[in-house]
Every structure is written in C-alpha cells, then in structure tokens.
Protein backbone atom coordinates (compact mmCIF):
# COMPACT_ATOMS: atom_id res chain seq x y z
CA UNK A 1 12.35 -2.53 -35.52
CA UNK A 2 10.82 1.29 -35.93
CA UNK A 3 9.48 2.67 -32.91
CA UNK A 4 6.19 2.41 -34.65
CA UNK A 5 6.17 -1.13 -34.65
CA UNK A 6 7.67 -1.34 -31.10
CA UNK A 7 4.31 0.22 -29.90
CA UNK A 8 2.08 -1.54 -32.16
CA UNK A 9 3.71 -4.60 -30.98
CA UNK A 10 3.22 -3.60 -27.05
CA UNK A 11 -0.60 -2.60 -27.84
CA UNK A 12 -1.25 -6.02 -29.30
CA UNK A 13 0.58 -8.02 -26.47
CA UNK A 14 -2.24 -5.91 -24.31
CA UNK A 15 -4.98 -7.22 -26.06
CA UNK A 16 -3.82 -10.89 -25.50
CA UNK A 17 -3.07 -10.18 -22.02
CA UNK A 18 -7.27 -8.98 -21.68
CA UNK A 19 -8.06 -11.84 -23.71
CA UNK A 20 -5.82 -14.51 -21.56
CA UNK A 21 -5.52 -12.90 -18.09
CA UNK A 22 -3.41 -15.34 -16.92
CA UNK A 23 -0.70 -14.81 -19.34
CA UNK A 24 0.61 -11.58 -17.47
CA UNK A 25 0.82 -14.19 -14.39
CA UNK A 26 4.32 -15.43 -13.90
CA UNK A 27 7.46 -16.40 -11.45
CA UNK A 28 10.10 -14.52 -12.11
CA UNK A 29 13.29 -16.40 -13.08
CA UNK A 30 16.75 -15.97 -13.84
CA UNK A 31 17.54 -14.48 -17.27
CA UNK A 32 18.88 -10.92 -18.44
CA UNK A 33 17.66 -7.56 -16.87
CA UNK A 34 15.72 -4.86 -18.20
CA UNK A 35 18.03 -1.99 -19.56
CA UNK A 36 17.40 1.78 -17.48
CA UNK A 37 14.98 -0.09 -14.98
CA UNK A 38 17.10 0.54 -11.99
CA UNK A 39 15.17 1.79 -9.51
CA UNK A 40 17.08 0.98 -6.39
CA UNK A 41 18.03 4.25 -5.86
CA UNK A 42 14.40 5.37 -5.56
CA UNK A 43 13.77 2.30 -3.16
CA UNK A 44 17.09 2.71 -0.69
CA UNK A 45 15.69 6.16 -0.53
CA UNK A 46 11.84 5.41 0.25
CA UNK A 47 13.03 2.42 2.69
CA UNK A 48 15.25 5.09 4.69
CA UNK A 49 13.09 7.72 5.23
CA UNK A 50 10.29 4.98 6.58
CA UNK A 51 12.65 3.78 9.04
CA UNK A 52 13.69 7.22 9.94
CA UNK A 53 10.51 8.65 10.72
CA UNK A 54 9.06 8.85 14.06
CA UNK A 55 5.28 9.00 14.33
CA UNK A 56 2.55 7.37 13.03
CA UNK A 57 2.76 4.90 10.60
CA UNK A 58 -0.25 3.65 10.04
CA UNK A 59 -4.62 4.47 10.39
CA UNK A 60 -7.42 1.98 10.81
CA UNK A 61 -11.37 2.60 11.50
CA UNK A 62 -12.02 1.49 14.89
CA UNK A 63 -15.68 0.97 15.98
CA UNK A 64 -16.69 5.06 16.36
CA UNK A 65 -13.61 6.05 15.97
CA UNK A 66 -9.68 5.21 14.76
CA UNK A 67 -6.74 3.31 16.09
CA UNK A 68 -3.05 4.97 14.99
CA UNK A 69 0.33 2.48 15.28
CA UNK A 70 3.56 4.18 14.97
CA UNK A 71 7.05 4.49 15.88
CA UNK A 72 8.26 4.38 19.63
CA UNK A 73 5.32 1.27 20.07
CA UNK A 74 2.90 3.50 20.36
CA UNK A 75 -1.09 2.75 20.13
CA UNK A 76 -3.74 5.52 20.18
CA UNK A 77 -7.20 5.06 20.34
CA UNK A 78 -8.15 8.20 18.32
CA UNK A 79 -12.37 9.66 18.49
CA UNK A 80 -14.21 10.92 15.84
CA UNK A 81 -13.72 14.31 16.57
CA UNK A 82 -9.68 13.78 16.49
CA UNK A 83 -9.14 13.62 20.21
CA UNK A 84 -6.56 11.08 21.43
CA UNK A 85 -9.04 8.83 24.21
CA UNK A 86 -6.64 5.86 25.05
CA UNK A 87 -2.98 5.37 24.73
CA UNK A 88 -0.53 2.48 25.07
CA UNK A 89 3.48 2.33 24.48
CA UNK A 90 5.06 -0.91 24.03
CA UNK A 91 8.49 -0.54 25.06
CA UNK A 92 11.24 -1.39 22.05
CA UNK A 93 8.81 -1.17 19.63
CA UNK A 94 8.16 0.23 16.16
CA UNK A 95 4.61 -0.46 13.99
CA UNK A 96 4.41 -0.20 10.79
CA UNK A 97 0.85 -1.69 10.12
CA UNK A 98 -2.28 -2.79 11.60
CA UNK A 99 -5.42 -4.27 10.82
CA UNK A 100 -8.63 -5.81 12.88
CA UNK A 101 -11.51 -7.88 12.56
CA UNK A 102 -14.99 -8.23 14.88
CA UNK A 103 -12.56 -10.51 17.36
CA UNK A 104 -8.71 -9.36 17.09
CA UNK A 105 -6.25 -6.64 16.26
CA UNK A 106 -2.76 -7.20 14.82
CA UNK A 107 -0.61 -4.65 15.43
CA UNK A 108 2.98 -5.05 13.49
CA UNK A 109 6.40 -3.73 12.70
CA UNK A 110 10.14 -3.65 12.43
CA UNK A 111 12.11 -7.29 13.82
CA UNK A 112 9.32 -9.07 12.84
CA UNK A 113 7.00 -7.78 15.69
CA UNK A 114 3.28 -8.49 16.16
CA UNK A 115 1.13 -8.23 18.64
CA UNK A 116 -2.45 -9.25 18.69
CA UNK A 117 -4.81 -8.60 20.97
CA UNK A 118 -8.89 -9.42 21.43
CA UNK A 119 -11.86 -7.29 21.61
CA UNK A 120 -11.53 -5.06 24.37
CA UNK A 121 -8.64 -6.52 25.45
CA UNK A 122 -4.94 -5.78 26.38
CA UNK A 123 -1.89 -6.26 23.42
CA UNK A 124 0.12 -9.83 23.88
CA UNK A 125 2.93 -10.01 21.83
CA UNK A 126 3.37 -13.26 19.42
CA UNK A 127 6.04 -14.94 17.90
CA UNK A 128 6.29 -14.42 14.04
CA UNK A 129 8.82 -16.92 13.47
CA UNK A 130 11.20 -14.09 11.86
CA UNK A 131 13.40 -10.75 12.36
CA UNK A 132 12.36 -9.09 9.27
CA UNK A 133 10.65 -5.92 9.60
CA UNK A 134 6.76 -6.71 9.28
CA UNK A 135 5.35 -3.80 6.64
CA UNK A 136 1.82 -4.52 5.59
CA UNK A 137 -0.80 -7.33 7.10
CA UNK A 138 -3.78 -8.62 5.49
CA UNK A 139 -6.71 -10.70 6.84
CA UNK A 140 -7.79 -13.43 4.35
CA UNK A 141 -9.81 -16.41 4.51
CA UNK A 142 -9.29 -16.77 8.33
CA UNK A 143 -5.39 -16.27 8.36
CA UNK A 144 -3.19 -13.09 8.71
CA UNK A 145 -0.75 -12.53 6.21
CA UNK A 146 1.63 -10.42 6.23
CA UNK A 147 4.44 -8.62 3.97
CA UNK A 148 8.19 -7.92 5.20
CA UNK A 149 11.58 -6.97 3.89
CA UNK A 150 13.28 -9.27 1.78
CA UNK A 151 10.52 -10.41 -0.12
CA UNK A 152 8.82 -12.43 2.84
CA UNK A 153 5.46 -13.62 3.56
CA UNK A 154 4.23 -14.63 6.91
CA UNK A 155 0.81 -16.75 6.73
CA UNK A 156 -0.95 -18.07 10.06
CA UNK A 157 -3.89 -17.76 12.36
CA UNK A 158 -2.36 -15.79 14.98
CA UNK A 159 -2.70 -18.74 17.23
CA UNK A 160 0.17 -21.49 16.05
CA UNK A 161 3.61 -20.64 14.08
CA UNK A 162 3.92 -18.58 11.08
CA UNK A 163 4.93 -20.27 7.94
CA UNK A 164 7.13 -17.81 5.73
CA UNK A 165 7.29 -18.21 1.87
CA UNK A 166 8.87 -16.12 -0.84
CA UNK A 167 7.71 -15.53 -3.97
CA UNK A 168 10.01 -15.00 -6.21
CA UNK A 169 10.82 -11.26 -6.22
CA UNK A 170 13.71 -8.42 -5.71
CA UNK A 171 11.79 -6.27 -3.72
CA UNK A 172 11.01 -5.88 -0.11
CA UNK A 173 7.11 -5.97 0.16
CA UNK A 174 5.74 -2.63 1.35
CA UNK A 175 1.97 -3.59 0.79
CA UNK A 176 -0.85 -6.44 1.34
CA UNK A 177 -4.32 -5.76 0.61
CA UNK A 178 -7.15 -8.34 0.43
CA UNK A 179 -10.79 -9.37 -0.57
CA UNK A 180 -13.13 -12.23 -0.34
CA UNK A 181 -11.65 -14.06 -3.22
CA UNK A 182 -7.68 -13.33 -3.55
CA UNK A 183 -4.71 -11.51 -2.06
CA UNK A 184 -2.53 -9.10 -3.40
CA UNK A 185 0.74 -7.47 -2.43
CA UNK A 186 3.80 -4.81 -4.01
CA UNK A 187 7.06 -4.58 -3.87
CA UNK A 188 9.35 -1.44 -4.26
CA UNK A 189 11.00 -3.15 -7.20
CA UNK A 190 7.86 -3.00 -8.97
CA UNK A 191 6.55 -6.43 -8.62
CA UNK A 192 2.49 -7.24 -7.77
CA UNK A 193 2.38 -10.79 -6.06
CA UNK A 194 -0.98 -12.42 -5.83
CA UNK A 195 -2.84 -15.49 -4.32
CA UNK A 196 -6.00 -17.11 -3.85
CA UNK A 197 -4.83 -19.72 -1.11
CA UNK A 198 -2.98 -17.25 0.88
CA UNK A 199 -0.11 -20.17 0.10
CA UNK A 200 0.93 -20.11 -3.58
CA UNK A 201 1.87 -16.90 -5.01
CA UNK A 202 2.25 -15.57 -8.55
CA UNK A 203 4.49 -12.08 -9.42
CA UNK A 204 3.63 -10.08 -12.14
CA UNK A 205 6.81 -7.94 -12.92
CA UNK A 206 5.42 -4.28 -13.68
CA UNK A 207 8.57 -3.13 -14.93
CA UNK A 208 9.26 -6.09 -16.79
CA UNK A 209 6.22 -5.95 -18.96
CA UNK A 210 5.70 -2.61 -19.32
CA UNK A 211 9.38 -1.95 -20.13
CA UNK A 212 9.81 0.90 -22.36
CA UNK A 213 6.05 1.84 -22.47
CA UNK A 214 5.86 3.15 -18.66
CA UNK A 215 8.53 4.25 -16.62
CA UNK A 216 10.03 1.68 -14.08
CA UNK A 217 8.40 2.37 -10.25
CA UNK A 218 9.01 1.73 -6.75
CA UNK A 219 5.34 0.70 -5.29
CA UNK A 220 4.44 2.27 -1.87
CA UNK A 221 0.44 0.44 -1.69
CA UNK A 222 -1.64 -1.58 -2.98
CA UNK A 223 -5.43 -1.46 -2.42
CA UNK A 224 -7.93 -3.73 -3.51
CA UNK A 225 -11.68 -3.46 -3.61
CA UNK A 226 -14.33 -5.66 -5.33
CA UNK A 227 -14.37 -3.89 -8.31
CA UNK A 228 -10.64 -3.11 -9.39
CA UNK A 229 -7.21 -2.44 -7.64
CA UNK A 230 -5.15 0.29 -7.04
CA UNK A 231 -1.37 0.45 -6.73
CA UNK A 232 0.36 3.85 -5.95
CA UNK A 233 4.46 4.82 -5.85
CA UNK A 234 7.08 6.32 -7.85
CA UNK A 235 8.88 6.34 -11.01
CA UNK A 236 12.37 5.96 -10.90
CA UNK A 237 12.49 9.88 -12.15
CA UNK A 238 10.86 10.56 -8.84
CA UNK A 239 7.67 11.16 -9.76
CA UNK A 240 4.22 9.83 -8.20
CA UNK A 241 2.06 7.64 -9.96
CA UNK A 242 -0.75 5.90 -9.40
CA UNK A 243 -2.63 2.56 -11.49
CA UNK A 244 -5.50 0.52 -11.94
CA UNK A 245 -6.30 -2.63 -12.79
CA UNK A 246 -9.33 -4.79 -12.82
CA UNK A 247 -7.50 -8.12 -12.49
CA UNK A 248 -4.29 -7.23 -11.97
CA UNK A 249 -2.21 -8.11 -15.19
CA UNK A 250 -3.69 -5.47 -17.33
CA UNK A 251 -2.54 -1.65 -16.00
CA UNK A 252 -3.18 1.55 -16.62
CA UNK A 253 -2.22 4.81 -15.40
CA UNK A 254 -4.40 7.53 -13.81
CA UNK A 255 -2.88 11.09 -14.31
CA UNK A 256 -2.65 12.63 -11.25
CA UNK A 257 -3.65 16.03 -12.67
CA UNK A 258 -5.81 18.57 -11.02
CA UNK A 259 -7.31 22.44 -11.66
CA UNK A 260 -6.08 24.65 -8.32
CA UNK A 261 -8.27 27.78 -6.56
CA UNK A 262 -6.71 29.92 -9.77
CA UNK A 263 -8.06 27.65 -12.87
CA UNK A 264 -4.62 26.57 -13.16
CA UNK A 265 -3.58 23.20 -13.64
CA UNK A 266 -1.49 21.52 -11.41
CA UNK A 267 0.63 18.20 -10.73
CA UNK A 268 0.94 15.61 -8.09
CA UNK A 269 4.61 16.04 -7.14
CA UNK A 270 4.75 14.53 -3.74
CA UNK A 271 4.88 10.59 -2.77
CA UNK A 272 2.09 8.84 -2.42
CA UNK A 273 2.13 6.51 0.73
CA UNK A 274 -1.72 5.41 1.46
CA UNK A 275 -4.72 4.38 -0.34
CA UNK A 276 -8.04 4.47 0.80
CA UNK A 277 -11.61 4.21 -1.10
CA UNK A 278 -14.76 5.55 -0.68
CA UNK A 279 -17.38 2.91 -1.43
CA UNK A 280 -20.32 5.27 -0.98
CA UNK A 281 -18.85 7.81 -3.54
CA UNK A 282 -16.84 5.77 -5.53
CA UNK A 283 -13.86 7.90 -4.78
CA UNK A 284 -10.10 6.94 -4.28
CA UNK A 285 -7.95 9.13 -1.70
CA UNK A 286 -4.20 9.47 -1.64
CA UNK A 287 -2.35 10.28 1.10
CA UNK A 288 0.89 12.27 0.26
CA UNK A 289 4.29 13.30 1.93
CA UNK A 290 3.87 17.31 2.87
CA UNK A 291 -0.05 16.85 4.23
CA UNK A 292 -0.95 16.57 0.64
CA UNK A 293 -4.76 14.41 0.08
CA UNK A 294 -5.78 13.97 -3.64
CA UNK A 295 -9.06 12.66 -4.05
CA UNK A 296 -9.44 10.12 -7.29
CA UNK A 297 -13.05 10.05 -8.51
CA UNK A 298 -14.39 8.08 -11.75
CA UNK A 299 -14.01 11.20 -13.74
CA UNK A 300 -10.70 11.17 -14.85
CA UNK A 301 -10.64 15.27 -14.89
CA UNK A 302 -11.88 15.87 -11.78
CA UNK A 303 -9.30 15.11 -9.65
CA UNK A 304 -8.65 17.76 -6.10
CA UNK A 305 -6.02 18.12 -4.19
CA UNK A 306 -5.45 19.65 -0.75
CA UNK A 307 -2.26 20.50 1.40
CA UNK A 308 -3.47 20.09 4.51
CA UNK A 309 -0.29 19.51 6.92
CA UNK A 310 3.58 20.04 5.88
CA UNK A 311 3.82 16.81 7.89
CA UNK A 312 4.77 13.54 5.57
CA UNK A 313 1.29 11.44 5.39
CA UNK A 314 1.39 8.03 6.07
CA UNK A 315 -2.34 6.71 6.45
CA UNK A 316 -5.00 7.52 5.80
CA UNK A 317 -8.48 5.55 6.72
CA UNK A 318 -12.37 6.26 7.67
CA UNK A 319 -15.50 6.08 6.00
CA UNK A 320 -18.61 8.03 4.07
CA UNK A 321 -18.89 10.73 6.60
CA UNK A 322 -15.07 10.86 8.20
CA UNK A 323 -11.58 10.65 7.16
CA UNK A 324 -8.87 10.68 9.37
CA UNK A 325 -5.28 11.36 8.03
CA UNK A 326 -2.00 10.56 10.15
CA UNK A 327 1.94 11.15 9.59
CA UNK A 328 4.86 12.07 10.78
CA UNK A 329 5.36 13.58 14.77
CA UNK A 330 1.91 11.98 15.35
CA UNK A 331 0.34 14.50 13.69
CA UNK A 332 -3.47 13.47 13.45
CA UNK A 333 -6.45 15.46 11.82
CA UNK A 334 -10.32 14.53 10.83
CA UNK A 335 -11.07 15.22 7.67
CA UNK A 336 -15.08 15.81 5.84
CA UNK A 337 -14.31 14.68 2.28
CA UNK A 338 -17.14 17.05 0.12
C-alpha cells in the first residue's frame, strides 16, 4: 500500500474513532509488537533520574499558601510569598506525590509509602498493602487512588486495606488525574488507562494506534479538567511533547513552539514533568527540567516560555493570581503568570 493510502487510511480510522469513542477503548492483549516503538530506553532513563533526584517532587495549593513533598520525607508548608513556614521530615522516606481534600492529605512515595493525615493535624503513616513505589494519587468519588511501578493501582478510602488491580499495561504509571465523572492515568510506555468506577479500567495504547503517524512517547502527566485532557512526555527521539484530547481516544498534538525576546522562533527542548491549568485564563502551564515554564493558551501561536531556574522542575501548582514552581535541591519560587 502507497504511503498515500497509508495516511488516508489512518485519517479515516480517526473519523470512526470521533464517531464511536469507545472504539479507541481497549485491553491490551497478547499479539505482535509495533516495529521502531521501543521506547524503553527513554523510560529506564526518565525512571532513573526520578529516583536519583533529591528535592522536591511534588506542589499542591494549600489553603493561602502551598505544601511541597520530596525526597529525604520531607514536608514544607510553603506561604504565598515563597517563605518556608512549617517543616516536617519523616525519617526513611521519599514522596513522590500528594494531594488533599477539605478533611485529609495523602502524602506518598517510593515502597509503597503513604501517609495521611487530617486537617490541622499531624502525618500517620498507613498501610498500602504493597512495596511498589507510589507515583501519582488521585481523589475520586470518595476513594484515593493511586498509580505505582509495575503497572499498579491502589484504590481505598484511606481508612481499610487497599485493593491493587492492574490494567493491562507495560508501563509503570507515572500519572493519575481525576474529575467528577472518570479517572485517568499514563504510563511511560505510552499507555492512557481510564475508569469511571475507580475499579474497572480500560488502556488505550498511544503508540499502538498512532503507530507510524506520531512518534512513540514515554508519558510523564496526565491532567484532566472538565473540558479536555492533557498528557505531556517524550518521544522516543527525546523530544517533549505535549497532547490533547477531549475524551481521551481521539489525540492531537500541540506544538510546543514559541517567538523569544529577539522575534525568533524557538523550541521546547527540555522534559516536561508537570501540568497545571489555569481555569480563569484558560491557560495550560508546563513545568520543564532546567527551570523552564511554557505557558499553553487557546491560541495555538501564542505560546511563552521562560527559564526561570537551571534546577530540573518537578511541580508546579497555584491558582489565578499565584504560581508556585518546585524542583530539584528544594528549590522553590512564586511565580505571577501575566
């Protein structure tokens, strides 16, 4: 078949899929693999770097200000203005994630750790029911679920056992994001896992079914709002890309182009490792290794970017008036987006 065809072919099995968005929706089983979609290399190196770096790891808004979670168990409560108020260090511990409600905060991380503690109160530690390391939590329809290494997912209410299920994917999951009405998650193999139960998962295989028409990527985040979601990574070439999707079978890619101080036009070249969106100005953030923050709006040319640290980025969180970014060394620093 001409090459021609090939793409007419792939264009057409789009349409269906916006017709029928289910059909994207599958379990992976056995069966052959994709030619040139190896992207293991890519992935061994992401993984390793994560669980070499010391500092923080991840960024949530906390009342007036931010709580940071990183390496070496360490908690800070973080003001406004950037200044460090409150810190804790759990002994033997390493967080990769955390996430909080009106009532509780889950703090997570490597050897299946996670700690929850209430409003106001003091960290107690909680069995997960597993030594994987713990890399993304969600909180959806009143239970926590959360992603780890070797395609696991923990699902509970913080107060009984875990449960652990795995859908059926290669990756580790890196990323769980959630809304009122489903749950998604990605994989650095590629794969986008999604629920409405928080019990039964489907996979859609990115680099399955866009084989040949995108390059095959390692996923670092997913982020889902109400109105579309967001997954960010790398290609196995190395560079960073970022998609959308309004259902999450149907993708396409946002250039991460931008025009610098000289009129020039420039590149994303550095990983992506956080998400975070802007509800009041409809405007996506990355957070990038080397203190790099590109801000996504609607208009597809109007992308910024600005190098703000040479520290590696690894969250990024806040709201319409202040951001806060956070990386490696515990490097901190508020942020006015314009």
């Amino acid at each position: 078949m001409s090459l021609s065809s090939l793409k007419f072919l792939f264009v057409l099995m789009g349409s269906l899929l916006l017709l029928n968005p289910l059909a994207g929706m599958h379990r992976i089983s056995g069966g052959g693999s994709v030619a040139n979609q190896d992207t293991s290399s890519v992935r061994s190196n992401f993984h390793e770097k994560m669980n070499r770096s010391t500092g923080y790891r991840a960024i949530i808004r906390n009342g007036d200000g931010f709580l940071a979670a990183g390496s070496e168990g360490r908690i800070d409560w973080i003001s406004a203005s950037g200044m460090i108020v409150k810190s804790e260090n759990i002994a033997g511990e390493n967080f990769n994630c955390l996430i909080s409600d009106k009532q509780r905060t889950i703090v997570a991380g490597d050897h299946g750790s996670m700690l929850i503690s209430s409003e106001k109160g003091t960290f107690q530690k909680v069995n997960s029911g597993t030594e994987k390391n713990i890399n993304s939590i969600a909180l959806f329809k009143g239970m926590i679920i959360a992603g780890t290494d070797e395609g696991g997912v923990l699902s509970g209410n913080g107060k009984g056992s875990f449960s652990m299920s795995y859908p059926a994917v290669k990756g580790n999951i890196v990323s769980i994001s959630a809304r009122e009405s489903d749950c998604f998650g990605a994989t650095d193999e590629g794969e986008i896992i999604h629920t409405t139960d928080g019990v039964n998962w489907d996979v859609f295989d990115f680099n399955e079914v866009y084989a040949g028409y995108y390059k095959p990527c390692s996923f670092t985040k997913i982020l889902v709002t109400e109105q579309q979601i967001a997954v960010a990574g790398i290609r196995n070439d190395g560079s960073p890309v970022l998609m959308f999707s309004n259902q999450g079978n149907v993708w396409s890619e946002r250039t991460l182009n931008y025009i610098d101080e000289q009129g020039m036009q420039g590149y994303l070249a550095e990983l992506p490792n956080d998400i975070f969106y802007d509800n009041s100005r409809d405007l996506f953030f990355l957070a990038c290794d080397k203190g790099n923050v590109m801000q996504i709006p609607s208009c597809s040319h109007c992308n910024k970017l600005a190098q703000l640290s040479s520290e590696n980025l690894s969250g990024i969180s806040g709201d319409g008036n202040t951001l806060m970014i956070v990386g490696t060394h515990f490097y901190s620093k508020t942020i006015n987006p314009e």
